[in-house]
Protein backbone atom coordinates (compact mmCIF):
# COMPACT_ATOMS: atom_id res chain seq x y z
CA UNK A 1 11.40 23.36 20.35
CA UNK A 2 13.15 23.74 17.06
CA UNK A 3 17.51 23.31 16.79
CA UNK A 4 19.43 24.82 14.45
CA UNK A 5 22.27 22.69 13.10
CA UNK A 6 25.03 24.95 11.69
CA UNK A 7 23.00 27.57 10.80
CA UNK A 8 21.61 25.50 7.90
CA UNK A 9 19.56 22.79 9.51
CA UNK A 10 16.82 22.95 11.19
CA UNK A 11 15.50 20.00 13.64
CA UNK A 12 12.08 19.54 15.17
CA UNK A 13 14.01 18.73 18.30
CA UNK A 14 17.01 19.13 19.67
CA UNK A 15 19.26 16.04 18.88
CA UNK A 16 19.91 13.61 22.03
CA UNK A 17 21.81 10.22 22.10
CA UNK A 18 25.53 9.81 22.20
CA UNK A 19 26.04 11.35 18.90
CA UNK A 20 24.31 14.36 19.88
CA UNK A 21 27.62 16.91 20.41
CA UNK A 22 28.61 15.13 17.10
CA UNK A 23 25.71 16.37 14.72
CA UNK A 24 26.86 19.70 14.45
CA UNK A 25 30.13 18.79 13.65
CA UNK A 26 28.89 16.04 11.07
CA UNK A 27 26.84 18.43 9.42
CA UNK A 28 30.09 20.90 8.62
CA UNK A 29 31.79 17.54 7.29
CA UNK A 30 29.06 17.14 4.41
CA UNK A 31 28.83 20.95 3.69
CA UNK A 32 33.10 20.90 3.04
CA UNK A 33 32.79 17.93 1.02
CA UNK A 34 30.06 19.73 -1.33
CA UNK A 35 27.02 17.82 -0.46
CA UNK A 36 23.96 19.88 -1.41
CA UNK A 37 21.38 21.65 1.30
CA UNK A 38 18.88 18.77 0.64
CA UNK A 39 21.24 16.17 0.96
CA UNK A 40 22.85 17.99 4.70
CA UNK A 41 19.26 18.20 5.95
CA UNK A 42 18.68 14.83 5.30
CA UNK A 43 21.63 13.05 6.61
CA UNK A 44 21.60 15.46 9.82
CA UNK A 45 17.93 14.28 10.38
CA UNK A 46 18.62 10.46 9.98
CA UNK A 47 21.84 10.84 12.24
CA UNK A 48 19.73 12.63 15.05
CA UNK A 49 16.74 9.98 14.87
CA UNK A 50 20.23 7.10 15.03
CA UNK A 51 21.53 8.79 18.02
CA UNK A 52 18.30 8.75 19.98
CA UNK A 53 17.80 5.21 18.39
CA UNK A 54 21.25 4.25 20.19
CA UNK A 55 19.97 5.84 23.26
CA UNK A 56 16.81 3.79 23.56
CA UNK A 57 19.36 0.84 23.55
CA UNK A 58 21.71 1.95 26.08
CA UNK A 59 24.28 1.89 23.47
CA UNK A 60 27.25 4.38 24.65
CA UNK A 61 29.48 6.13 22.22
CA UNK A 62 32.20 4.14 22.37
CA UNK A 63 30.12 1.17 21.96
CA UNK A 64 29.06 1.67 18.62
CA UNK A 65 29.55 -0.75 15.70
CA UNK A 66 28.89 -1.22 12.34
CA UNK A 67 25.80 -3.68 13.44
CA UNK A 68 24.13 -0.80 14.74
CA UNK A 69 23.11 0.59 11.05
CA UNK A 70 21.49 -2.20 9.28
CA UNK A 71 19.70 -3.19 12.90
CA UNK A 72 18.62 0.93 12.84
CA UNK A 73 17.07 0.38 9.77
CA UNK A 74 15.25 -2.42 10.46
CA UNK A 75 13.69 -0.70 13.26
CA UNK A 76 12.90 2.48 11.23
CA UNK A 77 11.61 0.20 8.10
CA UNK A 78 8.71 -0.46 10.90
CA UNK A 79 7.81 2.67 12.29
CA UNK A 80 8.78 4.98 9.18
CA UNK A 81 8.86 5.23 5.55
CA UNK A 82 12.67 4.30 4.44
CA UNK A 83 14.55 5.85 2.15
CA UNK A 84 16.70 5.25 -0.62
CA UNK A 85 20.10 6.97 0.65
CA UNK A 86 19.65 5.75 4.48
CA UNK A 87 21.77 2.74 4.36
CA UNK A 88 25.17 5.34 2.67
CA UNK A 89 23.88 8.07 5.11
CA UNK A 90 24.73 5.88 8.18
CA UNK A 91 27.79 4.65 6.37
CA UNK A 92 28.86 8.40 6.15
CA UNK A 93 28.07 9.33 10.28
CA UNK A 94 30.39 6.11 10.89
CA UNK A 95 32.92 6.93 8.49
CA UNK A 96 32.78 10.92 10.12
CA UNK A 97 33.12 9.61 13.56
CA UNK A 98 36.16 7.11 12.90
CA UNK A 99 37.93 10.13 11.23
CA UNK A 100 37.59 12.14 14.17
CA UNK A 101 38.79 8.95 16.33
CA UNK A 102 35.56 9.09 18.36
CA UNK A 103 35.09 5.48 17.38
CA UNK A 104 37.87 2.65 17.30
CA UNK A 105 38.96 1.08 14.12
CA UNK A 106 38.39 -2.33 16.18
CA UNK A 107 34.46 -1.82 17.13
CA UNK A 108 34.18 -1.44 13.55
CA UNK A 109 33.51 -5.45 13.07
CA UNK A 110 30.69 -6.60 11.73
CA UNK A 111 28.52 -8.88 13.36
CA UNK A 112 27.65 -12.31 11.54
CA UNK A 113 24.05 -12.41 9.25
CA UNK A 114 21.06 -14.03 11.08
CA UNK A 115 19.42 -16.87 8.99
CA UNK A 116 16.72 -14.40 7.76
CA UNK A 117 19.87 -11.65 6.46
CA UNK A 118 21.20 -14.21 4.77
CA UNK A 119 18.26 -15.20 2.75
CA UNK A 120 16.95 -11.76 2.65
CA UNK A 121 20.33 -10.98 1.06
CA UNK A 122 20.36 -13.72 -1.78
CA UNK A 123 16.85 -12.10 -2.65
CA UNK A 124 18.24 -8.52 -3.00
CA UNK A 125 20.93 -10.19 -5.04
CA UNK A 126 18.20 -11.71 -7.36
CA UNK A 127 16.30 -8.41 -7.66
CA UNK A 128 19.29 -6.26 -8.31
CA UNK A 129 21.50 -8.90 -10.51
CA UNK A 130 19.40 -11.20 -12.17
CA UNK A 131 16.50 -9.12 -12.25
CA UNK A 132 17.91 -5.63 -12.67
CA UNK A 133 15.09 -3.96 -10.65
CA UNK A 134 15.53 -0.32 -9.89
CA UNK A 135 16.67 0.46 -6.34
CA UNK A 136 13.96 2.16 -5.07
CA UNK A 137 11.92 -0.67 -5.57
CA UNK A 138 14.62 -3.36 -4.00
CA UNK A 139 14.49 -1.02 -1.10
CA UNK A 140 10.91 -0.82 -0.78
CA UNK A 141 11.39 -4.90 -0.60
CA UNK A 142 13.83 -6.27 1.18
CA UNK A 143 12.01 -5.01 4.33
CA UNK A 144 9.36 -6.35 4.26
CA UNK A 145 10.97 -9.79 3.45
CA UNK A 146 13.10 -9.72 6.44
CA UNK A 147 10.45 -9.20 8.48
CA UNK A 148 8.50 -11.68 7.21
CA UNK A 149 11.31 -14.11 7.46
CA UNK A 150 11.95 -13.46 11.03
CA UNK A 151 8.35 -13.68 11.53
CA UNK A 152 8.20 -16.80 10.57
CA UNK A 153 11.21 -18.32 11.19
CA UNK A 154 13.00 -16.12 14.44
CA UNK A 155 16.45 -16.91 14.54
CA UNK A 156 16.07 -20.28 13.19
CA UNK A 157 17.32 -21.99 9.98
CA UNK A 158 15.26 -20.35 7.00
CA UNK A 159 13.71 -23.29 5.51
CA UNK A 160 11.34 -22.04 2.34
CA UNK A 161 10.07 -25.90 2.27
CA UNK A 162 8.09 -25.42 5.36
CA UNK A 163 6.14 -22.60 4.96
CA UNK A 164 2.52 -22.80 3.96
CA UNK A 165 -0.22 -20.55 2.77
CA UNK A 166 -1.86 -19.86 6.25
CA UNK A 167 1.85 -18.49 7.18
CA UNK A 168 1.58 -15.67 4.68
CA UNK A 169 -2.19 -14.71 4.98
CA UNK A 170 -1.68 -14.34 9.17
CA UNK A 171 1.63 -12.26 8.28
CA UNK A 172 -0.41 -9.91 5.98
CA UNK A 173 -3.06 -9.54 8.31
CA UNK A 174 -0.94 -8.57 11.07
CA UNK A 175 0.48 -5.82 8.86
CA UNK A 176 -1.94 -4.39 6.94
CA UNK A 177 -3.91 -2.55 9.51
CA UNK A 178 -1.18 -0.76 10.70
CA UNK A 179 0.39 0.42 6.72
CA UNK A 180 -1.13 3.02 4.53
CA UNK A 181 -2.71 1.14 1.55
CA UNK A 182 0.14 1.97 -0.88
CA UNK A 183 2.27 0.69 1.66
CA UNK A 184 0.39 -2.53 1.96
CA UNK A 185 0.17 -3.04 -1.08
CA UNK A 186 3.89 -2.94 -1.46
CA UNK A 187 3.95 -5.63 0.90
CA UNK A 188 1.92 -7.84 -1.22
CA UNK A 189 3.76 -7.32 -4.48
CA UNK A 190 7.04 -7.82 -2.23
CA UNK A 191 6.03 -11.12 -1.02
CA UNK A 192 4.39 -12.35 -4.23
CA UNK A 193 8.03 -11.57 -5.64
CA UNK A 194 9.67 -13.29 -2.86
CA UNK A 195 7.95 -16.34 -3.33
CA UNK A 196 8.01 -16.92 -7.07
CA UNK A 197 11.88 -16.40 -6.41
CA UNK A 198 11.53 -18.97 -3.53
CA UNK A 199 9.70 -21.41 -6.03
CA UNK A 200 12.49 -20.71 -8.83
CA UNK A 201 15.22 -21.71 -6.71
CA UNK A 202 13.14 -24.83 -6.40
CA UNK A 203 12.55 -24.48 -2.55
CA UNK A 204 8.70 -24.84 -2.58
CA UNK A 205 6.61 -26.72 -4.62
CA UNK A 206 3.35 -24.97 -4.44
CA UNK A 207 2.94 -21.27 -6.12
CA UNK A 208 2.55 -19.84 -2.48
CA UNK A 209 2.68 -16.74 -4.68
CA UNK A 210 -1.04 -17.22 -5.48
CA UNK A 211 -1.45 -16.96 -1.75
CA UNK A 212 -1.24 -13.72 -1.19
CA UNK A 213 -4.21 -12.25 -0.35
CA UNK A 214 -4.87 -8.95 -2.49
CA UNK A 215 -5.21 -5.73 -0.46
CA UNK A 216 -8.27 -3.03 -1.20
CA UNK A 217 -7.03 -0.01 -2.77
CA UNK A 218 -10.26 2.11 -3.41
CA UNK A 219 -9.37 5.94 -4.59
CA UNK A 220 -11.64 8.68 -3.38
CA UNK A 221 -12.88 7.10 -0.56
CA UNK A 222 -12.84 10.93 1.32
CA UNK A 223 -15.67 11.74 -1.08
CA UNK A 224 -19.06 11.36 0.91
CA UNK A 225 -21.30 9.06 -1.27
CA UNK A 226 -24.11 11.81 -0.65
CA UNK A 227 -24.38 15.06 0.44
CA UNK A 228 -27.30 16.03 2.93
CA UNK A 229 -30.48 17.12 2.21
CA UNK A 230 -30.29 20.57 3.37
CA UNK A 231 -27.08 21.16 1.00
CA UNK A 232 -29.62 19.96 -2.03
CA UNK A 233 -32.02 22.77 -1.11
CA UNK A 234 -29.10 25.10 -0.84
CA UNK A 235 -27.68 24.48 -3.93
CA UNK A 236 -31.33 24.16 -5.43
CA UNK A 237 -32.28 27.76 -4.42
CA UNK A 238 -28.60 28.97 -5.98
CA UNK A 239 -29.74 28.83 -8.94
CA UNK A 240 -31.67 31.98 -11.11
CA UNK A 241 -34.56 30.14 -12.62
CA UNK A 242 -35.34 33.29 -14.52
CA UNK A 243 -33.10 32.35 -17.36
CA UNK A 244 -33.62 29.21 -20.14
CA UNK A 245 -29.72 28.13 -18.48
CA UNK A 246 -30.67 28.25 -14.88
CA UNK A 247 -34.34 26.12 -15.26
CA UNK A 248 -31.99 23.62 -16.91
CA UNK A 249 -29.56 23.19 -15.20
CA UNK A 250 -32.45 23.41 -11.76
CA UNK A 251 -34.16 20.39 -13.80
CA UNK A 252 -30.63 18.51 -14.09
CA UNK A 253 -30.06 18.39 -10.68
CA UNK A 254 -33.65 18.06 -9.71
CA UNK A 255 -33.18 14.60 -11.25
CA UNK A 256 -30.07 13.84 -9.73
CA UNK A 257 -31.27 14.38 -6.55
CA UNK A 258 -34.52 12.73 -6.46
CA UNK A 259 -34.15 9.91 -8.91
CA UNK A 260 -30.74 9.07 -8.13
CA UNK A 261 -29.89 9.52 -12.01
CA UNK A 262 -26.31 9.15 -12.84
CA UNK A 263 -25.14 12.00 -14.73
CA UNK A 264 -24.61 9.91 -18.00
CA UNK A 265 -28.46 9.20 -17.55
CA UNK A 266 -29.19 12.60 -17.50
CA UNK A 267 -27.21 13.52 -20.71
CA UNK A 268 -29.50 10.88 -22.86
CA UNK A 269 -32.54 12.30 -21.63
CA UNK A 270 -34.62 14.05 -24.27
């Protein structure tokens, strides 16, 4: 059943969670401070999918802390496309909730990097700083870097100098059934970028980079590579063979169909 959030929003579902009784109010927040429709509808929507997030965990209201974004998003990176504006949109549902002193200033506290955030955040350093990548791309990245990372390495010491080209072809094989291919091919590109960074810094010693295996792409693989015989008849008997046009173009296709002539082949014939 669809919700309406302050007459603006609209919701596939109503909103559940402990910051469900807080999404309305959130939503009246952006519209004051001038935020467009777009930008309300978009917030609202990651806030709701947080809240329900938080109640998966057993996370309480009063429990919440500033962890509870960047681990969000790491979930969501997995199951959904992310976007550009989530990490600021979370930042503005905390920064809504402390004003309205639903949650204190001392939960705030951030909780220390894991090996893998640490050298997932060196890398989105590189990208942004050395690099000067545009965001959307650094986002599209870092993801699937961290994941990687904590694939391979849990919550271990990230040492580059250990992995080995069998560790990167399992980890892409694991993920590329489940992505859409433009997705997995972001993962690829990611990873080759990841380790040629790895490899600068003078971690590894092999181009792991050249590891990677490459991901199919093909376009127009909806089309049907035939179509069946009675649709050739069909189309065949469409045609007014009383006219000079119509008995060529009935020969044209007459050849395509039975001498599997590609139409290039059929434009040299004399």
């Amino acid at each position: 059943m669809k919700c309406i959030i302050d007459c603006q929003v609209v919701l596939s579902r109503a909103p559940k969670g402990p910051l469900a009784s807080h999404i309305g109010p959130f939503a009246r927040s952006l519209s004051k401070q001038g935020y467009s429709l777009y930008s309300i509808h978009q917030q609202v929507r990651l806030a709701a999918c947080f809240s329900r997030w938080l109640k998966q965990q057993g996370v309480g209201l009063r429990s919440i802390t500033s962890d509870h974004p960047p681990r969000y998003l790491r979930y969501r990176a997995r199951h959904a496309r992310p976007s550009q504006g989530d990490a600021a949109a979370l930042k503005h549902v905390l920064e809504f909730l402390r004003s309205e002193g639903v949650i204190p200033a001392e939960k705030m506290s951030a909780c220390p990097l894991t090996p893998a955030e640490r050298c997932t955040q060196g890398y989105e350093h590189h990208l942004r700083e050395a690099r000067g990548l545009a965001s959307a791309t650094i986002t599209n990245y870092v993801p699937f870097i961290r994941s990687f990372l904590e694939d391979r390495f849990g919550d271990e010491p990230v040492t580059l100098s250990r992995l080995c080209a069998s560790d990167i072809v399992r980890f892409v094989q694991r993920q590329v059934p489940r992505l859409h291919p433009k997705r997995a091919k972001l993962l690829t590109s990611a990873l080759r970028s990841f380790l040629q960074y790895a490899r600068y810094l003078g971690k590894t010693k092999l181009d792991l980079a050249a590891a990677v295996p490459a991901v199919a792409n093909w376009s127009m693989t909806s089309i049907p590579r035939a179509i069946a015989a009675d649709q050739i008849r069909q189309l065949l008997a469409s045609i007014d063979r009383c006219t000079a046009m119509g008995c060529r173009d009935y020969a044209i296709l007459l050849l395509l169909a039975r001498l599997g002539l590609r139409s290039g082949e059929v434009t040299f014939l004399e």
